[in-house]
PDB file of N, CA and C in Angstrom:
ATOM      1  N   UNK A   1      -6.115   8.196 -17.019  1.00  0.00           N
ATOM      2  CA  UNK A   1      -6.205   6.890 -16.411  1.00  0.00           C
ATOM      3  C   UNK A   1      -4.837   6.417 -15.915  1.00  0.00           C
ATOM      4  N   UNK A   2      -3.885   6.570 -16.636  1.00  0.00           N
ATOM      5  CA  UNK A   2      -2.617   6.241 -16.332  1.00  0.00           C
ATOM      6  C   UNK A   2      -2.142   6.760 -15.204  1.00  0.00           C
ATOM      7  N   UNK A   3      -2.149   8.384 -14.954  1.00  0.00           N
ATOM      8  CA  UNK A   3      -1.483   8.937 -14.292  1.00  0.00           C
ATOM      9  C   UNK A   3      -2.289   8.484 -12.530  1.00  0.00           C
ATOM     10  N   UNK A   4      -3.384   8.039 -12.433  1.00  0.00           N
ATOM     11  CA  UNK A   4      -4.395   7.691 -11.312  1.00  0.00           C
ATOM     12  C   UNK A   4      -3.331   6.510 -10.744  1.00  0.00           C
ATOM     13  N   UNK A   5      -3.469   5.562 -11.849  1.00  0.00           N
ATOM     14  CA  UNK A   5      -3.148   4.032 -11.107  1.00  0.00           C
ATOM     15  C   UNK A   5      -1.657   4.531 -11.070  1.00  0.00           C
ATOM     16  N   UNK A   6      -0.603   5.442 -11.484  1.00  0.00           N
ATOM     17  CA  UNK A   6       0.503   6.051 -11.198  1.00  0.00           C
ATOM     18  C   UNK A   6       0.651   6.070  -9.567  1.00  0.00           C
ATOM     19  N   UNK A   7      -0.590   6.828  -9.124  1.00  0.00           N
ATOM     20  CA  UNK A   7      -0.932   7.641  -8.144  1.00  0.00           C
ATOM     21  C   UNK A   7      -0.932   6.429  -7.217  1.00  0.00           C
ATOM     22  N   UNK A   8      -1.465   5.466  -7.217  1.00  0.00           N
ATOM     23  CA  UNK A   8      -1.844   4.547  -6.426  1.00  0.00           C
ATOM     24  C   UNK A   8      -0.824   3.710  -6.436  1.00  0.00           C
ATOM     25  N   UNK A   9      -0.272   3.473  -6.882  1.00  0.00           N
ATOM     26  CA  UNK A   9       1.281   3.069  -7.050  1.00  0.00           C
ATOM     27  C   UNK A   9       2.216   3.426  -6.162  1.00  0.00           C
ATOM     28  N   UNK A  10       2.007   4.753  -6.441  1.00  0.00           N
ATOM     29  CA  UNK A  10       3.449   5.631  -5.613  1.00  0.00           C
ATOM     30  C   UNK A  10       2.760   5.435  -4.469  1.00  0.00           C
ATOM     31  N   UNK A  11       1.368   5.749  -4.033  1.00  0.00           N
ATOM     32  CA  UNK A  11       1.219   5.654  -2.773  1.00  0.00           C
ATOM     33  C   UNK A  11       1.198   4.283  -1.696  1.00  0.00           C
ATOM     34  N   UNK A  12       1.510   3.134  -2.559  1.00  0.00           N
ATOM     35  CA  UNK A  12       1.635   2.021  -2.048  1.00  0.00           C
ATOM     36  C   UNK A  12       2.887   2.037  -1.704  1.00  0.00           C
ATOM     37  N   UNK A  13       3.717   2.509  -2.421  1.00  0.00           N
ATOM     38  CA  UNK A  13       5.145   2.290  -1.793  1.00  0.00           C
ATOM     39  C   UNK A  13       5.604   3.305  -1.044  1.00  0.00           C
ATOM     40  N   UNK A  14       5.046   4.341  -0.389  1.00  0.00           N
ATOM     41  CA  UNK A  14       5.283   5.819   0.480  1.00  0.00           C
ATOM     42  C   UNK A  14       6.169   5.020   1.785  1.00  0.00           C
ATOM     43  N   UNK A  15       5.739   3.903   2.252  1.00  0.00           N
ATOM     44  CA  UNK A  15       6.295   3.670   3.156  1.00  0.00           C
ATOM     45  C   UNK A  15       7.441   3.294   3.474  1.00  0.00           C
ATOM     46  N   UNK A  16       7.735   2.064   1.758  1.00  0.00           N
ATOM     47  CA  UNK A  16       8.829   1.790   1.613  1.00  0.00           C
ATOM     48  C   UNK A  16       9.606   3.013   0.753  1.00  0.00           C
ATOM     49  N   UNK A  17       9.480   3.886   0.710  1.00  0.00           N
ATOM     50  CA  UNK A  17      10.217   5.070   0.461  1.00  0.00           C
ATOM     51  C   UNK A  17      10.984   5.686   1.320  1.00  0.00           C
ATOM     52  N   UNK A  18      10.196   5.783   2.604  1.00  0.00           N
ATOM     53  CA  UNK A  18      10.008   7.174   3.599  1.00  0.00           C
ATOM     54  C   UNK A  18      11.216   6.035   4.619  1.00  0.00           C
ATOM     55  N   UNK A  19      11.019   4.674   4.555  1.00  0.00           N
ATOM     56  CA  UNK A  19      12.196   3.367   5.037  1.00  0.00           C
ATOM     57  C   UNK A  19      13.628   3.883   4.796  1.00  0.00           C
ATOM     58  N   UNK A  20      13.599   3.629   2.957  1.00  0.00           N
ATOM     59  CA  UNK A  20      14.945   4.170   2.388  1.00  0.00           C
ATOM     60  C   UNK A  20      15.698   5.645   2.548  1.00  0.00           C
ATOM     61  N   UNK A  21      14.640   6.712   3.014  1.00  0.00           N
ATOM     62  CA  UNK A  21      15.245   8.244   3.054  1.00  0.00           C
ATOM     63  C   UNK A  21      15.284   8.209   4.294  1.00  0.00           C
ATOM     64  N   UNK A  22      15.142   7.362   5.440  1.00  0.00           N
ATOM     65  CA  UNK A  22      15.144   7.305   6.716  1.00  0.00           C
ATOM     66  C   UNK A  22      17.036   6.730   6.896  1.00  0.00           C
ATOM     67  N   UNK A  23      16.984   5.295   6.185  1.00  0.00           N
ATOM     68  CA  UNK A  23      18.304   4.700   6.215  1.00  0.00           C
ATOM     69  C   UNK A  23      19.385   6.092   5.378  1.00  0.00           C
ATOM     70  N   UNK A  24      18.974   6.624   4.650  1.00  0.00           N
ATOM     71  CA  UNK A  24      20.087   7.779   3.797  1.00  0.00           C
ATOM     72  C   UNK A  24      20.436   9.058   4.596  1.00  0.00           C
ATOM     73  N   UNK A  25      19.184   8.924   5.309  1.00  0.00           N
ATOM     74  CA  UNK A  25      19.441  10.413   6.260  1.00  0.00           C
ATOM     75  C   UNK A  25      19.592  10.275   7.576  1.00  0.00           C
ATOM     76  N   UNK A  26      18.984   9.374   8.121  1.00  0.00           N
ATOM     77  CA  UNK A  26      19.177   9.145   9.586  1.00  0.00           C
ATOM     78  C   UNK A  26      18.701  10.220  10.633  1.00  0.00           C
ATOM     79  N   UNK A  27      17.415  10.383  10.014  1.00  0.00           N
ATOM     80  CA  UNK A  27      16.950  11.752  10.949  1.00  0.00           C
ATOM     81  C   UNK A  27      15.405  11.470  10.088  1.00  0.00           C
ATOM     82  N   UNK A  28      14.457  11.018  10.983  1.00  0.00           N
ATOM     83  CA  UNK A  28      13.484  11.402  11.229  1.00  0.00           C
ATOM     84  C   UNK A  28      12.361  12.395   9.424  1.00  0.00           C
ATOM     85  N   UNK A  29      12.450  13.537  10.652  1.00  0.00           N
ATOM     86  CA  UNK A  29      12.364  14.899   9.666  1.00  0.00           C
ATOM     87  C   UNK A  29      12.716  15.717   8.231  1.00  0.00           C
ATOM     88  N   UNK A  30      14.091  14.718   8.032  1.00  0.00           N
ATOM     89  CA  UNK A  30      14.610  14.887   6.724  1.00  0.00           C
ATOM     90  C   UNK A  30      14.519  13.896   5.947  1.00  0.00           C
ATOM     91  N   UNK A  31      14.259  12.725   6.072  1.00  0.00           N
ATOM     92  CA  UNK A  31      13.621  11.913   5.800  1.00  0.00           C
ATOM     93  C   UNK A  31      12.222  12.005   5.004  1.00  0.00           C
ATOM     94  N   UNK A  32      11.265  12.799   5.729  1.00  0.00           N
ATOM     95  CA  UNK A  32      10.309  13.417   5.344  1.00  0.00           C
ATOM     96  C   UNK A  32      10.159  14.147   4.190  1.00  0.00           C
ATOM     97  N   UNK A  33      10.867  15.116   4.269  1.00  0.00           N
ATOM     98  CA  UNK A  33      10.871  15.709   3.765  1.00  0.00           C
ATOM     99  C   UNK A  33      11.738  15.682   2.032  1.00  0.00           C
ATOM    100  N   UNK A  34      12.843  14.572   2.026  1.00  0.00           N
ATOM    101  CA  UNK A  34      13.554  13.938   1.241  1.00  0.00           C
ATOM    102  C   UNK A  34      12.361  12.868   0.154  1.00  0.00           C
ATOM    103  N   UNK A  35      11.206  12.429   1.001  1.00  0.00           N
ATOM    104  CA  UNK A  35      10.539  11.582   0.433  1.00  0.00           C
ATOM    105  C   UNK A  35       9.319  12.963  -0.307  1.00  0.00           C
ATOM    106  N   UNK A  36       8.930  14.177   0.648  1.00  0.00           N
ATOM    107  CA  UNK A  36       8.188  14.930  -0.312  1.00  0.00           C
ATOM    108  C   UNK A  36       7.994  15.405  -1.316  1.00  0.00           C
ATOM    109  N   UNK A  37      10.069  15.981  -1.535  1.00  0.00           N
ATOM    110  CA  UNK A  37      10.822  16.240  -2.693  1.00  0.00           C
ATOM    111  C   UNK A  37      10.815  15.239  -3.609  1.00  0.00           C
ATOM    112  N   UNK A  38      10.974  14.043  -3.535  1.00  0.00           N
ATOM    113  CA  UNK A  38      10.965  12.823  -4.504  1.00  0.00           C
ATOM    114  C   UNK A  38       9.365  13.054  -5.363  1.00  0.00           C
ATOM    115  N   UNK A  39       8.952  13.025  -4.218  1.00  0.00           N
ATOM    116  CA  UNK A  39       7.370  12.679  -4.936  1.00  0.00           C
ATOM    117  C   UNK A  39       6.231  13.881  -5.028  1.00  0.00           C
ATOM    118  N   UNK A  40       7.245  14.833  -5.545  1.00  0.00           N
ATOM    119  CA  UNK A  40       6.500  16.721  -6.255  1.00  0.00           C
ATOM    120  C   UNK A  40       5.969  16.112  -7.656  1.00  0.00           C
TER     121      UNK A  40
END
């Protein structure tokens, strides 16, 4: 049960994630991919 509403959690904030690895990387694509690595 925990790990679900975890799930729904993280996925509420994907955007404001994918914001912050955008401002750290400044590229698009790595960005992306910076936010995939976070959230293995």
């Amino acid at each position: 049960m925990a790990s679900a509403k975890f799930q729904i959690n993280l996925m509420a904030l994907q955007a404001n994630l994918l914001n912050f690895a955008y401002m750290l990387t400044s590229n698009r694509d790595d960005a992306y991919d910076l936010l995939q690595d976070t959230t293995l």
